[in-house]
N, C-alpha and C. Protein backbone atom coordinates (compact mmCIF):
# COMPACT_ATOMS: atom_id res chain seq x y z
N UNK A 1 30.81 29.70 -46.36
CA UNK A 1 31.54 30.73 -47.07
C UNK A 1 31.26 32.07 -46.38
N UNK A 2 32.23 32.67 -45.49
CA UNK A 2 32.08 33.91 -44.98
C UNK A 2 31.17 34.08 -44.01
N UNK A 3 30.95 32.79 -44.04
CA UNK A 3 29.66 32.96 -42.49
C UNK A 3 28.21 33.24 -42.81
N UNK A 4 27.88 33.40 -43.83
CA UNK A 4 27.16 34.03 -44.73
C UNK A 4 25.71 32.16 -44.79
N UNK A 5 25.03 32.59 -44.00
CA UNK A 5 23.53 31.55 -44.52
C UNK A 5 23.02 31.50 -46.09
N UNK A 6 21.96 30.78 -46.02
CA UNK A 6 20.93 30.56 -47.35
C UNK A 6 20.22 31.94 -47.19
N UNK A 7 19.42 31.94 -45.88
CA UNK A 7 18.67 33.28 -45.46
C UNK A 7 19.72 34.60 -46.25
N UNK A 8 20.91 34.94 -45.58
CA UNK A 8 21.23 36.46 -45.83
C UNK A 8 21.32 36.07 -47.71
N UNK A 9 21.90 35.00 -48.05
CA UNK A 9 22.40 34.78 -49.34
C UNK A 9 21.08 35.86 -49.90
N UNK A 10 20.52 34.77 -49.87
CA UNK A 10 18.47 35.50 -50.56
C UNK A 10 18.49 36.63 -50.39
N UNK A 11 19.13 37.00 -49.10
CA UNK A 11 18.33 38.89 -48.86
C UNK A 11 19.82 39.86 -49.56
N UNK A 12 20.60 38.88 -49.94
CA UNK A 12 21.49 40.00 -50.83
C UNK A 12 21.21 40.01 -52.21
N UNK A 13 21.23 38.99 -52.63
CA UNK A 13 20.33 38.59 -54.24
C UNK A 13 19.49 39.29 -54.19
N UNK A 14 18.03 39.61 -53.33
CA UNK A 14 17.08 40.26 -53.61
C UNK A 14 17.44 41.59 -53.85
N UNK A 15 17.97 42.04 -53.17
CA UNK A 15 18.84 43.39 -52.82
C UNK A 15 19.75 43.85 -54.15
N UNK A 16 20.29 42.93 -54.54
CA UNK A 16 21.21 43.12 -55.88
C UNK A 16 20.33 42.95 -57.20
N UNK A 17 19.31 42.75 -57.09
CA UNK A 17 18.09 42.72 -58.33
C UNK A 17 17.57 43.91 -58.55
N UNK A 18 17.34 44.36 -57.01
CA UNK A 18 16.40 45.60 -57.20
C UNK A 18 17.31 46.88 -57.45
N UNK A 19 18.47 46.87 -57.11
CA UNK A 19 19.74 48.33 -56.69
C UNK A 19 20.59 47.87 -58.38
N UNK A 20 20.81 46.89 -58.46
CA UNK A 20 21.79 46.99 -59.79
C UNK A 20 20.40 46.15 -61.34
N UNK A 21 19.38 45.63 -61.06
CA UNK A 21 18.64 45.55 -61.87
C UNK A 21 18.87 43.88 -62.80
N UNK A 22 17.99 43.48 -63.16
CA UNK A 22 17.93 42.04 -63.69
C UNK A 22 18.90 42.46 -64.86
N UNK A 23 18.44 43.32 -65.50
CA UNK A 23 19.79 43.16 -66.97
C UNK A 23 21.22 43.24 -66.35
N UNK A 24 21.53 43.95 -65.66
CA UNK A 24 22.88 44.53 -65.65
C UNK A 24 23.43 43.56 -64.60
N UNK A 25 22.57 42.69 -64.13
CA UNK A 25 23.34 41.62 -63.12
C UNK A 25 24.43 40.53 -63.31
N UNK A 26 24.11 39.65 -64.58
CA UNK A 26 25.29 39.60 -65.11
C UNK A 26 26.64 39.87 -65.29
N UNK A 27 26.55 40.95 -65.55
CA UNK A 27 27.57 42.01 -65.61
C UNK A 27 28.44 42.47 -64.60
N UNK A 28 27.75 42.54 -63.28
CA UNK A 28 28.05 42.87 -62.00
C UNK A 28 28.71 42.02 -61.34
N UNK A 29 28.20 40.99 -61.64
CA UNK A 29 28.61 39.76 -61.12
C UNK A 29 29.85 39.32 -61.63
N UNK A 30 30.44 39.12 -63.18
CA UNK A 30 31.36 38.79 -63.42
C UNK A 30 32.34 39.77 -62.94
N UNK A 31 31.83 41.45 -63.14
CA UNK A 31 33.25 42.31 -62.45
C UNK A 31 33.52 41.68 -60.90
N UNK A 32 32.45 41.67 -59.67
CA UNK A 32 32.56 41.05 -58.88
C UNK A 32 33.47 40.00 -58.73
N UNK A 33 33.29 39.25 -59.26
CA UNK A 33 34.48 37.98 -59.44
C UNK A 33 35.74 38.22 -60.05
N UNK A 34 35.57 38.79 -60.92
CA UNK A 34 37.54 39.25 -61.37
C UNK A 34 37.93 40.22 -60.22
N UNK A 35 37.28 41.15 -59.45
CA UNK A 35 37.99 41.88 -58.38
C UNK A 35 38.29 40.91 -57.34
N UNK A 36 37.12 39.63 -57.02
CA UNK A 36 37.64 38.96 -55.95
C UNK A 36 38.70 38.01 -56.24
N UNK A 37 38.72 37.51 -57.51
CA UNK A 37 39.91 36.69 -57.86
C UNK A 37 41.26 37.57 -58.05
N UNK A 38 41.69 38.69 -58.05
CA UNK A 38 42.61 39.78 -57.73
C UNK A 38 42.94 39.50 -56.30
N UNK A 39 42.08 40.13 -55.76
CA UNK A 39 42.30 40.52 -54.24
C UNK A 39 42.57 38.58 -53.72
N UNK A 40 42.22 37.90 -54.25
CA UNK A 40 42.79 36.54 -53.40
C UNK A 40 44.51 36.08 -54.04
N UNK A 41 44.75 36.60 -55.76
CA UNK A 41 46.05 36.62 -55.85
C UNK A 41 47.26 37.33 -55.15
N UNK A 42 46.02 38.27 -55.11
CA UNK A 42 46.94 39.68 -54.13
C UNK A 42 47.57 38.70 -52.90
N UNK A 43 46.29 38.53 -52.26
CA UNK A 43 46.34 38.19 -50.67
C UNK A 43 47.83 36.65 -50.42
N UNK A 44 47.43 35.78 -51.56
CA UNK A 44 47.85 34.96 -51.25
C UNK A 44 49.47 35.46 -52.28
N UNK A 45 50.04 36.52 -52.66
CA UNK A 45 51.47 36.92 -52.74
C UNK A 45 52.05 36.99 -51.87
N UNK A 46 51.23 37.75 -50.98
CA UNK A 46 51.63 38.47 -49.69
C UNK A 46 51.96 37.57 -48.77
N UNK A 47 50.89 36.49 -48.75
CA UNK A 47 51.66 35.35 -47.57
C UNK A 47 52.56 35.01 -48.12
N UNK A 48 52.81 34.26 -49.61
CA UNK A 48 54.11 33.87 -49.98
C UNK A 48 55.19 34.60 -49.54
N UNK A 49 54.91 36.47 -49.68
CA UNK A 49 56.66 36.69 -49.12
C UNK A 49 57.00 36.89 -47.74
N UNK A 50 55.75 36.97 -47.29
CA UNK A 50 55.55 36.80 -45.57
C UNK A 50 56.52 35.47 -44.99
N UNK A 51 55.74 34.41 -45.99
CA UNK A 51 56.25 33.31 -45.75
C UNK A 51 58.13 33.08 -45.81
N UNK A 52 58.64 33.62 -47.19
CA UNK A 52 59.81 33.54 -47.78
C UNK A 52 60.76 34.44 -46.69
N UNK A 53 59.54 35.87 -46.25
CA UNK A 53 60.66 36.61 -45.11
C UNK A 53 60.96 36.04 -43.87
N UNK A 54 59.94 35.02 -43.47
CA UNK A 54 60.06 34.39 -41.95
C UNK A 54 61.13 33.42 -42.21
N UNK A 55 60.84 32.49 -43.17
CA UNK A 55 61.84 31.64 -43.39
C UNK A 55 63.74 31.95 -43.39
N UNK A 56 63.86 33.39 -44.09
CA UNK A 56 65.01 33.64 -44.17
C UNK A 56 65.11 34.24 -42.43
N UNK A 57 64.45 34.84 -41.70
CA UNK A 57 64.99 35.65 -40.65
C UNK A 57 65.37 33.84 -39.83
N UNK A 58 64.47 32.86 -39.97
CA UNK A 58 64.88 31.82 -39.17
C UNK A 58 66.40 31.03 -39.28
N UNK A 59 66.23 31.16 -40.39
CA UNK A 59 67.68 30.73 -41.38
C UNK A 59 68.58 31.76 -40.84
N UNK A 60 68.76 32.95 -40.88
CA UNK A 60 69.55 34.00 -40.27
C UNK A 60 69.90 33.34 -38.56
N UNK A 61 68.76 33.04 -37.81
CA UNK A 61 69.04 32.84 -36.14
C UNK A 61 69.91 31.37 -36.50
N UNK A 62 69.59 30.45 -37.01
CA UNK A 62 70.25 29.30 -37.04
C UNK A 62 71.81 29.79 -37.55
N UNK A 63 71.85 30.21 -38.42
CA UNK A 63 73.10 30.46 -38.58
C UNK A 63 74.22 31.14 -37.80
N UNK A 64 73.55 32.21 -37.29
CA UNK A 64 74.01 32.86 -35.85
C UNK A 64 74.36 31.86 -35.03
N UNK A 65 73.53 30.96 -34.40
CA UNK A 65 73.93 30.34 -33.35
C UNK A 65 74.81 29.15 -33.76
N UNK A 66 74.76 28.58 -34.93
CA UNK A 66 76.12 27.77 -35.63
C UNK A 66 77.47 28.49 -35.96
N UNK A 67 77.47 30.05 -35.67
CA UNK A 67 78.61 30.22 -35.71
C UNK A 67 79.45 31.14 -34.61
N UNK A 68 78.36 30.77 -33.53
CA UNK A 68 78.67 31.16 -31.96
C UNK A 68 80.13 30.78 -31.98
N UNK A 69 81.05 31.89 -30.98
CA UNK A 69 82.21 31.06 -30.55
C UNK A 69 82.41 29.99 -29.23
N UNK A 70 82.87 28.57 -29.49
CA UNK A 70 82.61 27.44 -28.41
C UNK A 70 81.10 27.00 -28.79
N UNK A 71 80.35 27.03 -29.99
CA UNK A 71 79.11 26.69 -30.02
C UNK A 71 79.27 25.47 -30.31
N UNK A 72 78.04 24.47 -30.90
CA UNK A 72 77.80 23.37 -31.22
C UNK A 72 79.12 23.18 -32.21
N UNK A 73 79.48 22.07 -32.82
CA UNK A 73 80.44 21.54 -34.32
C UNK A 73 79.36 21.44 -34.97
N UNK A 74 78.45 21.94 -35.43
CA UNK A 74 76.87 21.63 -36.27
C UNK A 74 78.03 20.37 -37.39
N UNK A 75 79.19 20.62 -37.68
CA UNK A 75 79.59 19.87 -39.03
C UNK A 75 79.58 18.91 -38.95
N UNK A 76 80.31 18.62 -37.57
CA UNK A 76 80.75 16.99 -36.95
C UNK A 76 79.73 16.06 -36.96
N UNK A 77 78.62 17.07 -35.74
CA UNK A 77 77.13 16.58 -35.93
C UNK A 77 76.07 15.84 -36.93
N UNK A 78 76.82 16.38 -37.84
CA UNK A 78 75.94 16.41 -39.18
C UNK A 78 76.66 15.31 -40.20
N UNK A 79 77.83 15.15 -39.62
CA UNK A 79 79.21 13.95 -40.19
C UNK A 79 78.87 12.50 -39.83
N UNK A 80 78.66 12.77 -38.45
CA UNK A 80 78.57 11.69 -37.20
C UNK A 80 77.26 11.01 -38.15
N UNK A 81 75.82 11.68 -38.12
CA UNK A 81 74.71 11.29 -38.29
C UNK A 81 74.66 10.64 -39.77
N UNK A 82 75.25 11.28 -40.85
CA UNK A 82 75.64 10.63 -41.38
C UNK A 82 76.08 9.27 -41.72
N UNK A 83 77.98 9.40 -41.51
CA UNK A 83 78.04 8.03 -40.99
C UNK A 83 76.91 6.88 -40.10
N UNK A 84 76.51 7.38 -38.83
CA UNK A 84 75.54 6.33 -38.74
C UNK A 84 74.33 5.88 -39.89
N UNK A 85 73.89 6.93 -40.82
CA UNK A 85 73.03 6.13 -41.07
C UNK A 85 73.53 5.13 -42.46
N UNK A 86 75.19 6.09 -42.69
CA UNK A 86 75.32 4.55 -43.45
C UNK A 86 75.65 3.28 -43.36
N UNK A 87 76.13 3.33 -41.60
CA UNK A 87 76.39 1.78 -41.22
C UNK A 87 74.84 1.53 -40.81
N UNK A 88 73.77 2.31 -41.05
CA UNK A 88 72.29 1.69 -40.59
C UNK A 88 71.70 1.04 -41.75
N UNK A 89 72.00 1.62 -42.94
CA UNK A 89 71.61 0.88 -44.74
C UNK A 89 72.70 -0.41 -44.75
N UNK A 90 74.37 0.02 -44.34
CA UNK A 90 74.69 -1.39 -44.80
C UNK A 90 74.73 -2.59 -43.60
N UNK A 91 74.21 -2.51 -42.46
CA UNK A 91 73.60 -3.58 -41.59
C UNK A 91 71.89 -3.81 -42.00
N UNK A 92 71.52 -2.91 -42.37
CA UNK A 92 70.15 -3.72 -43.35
C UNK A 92 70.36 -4.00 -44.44
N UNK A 93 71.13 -4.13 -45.24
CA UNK A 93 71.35 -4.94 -46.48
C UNK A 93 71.94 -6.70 -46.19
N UNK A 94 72.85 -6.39 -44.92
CA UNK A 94 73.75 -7.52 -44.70
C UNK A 94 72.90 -8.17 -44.07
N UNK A 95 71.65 -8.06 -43.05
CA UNK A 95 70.72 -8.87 -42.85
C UNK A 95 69.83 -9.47 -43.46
């Protein structure tokens, strides 16, 4: 976790006993954790729309180049493959 040993673990615990104190550690600790469970909802929004924006700019280039003039028939393509795979289900049924 974070790169973080048994060794430093100890020397931050010790460190957090003496600077924030045995009573109030508790305490510290749970704010600690609701800020880090924030900042990981945060973090992981952000890839989601990272994610959602890459996806659409890719979707954008594909579409561009399907509607090149003289480009691919993406339809035919997509007709053709089709059809084959339904004469590929009904020659495995008929076998």
């Amino acid at each position: 976790m974070f790169g973080i040993g048994l060794p430093e673990f100890l020397v931050i615990l010790v460190v957090a006993v003496v600077v924030i104190g045995p009573k109030d550690l508790p305490q510290a600790l749970y704010a600690a954790g609701k800020l880090f469970r924030k900042f990981r909802l945060l973090t992981a929004d952000i890839q989601k729309s990272l994610d959602h924006i890459m996806r659409e700019g890719e979707l954008d280039d594909i579409v561009q180049e399907a509607n090149k003039p003289g480009g691919e028939n993406l339809q035919q393509k997509v007709e053709q493959q089709i059809q084959a795979e339904v004469k590929n289900q009904k020659n495995d049924t008929a076998a």
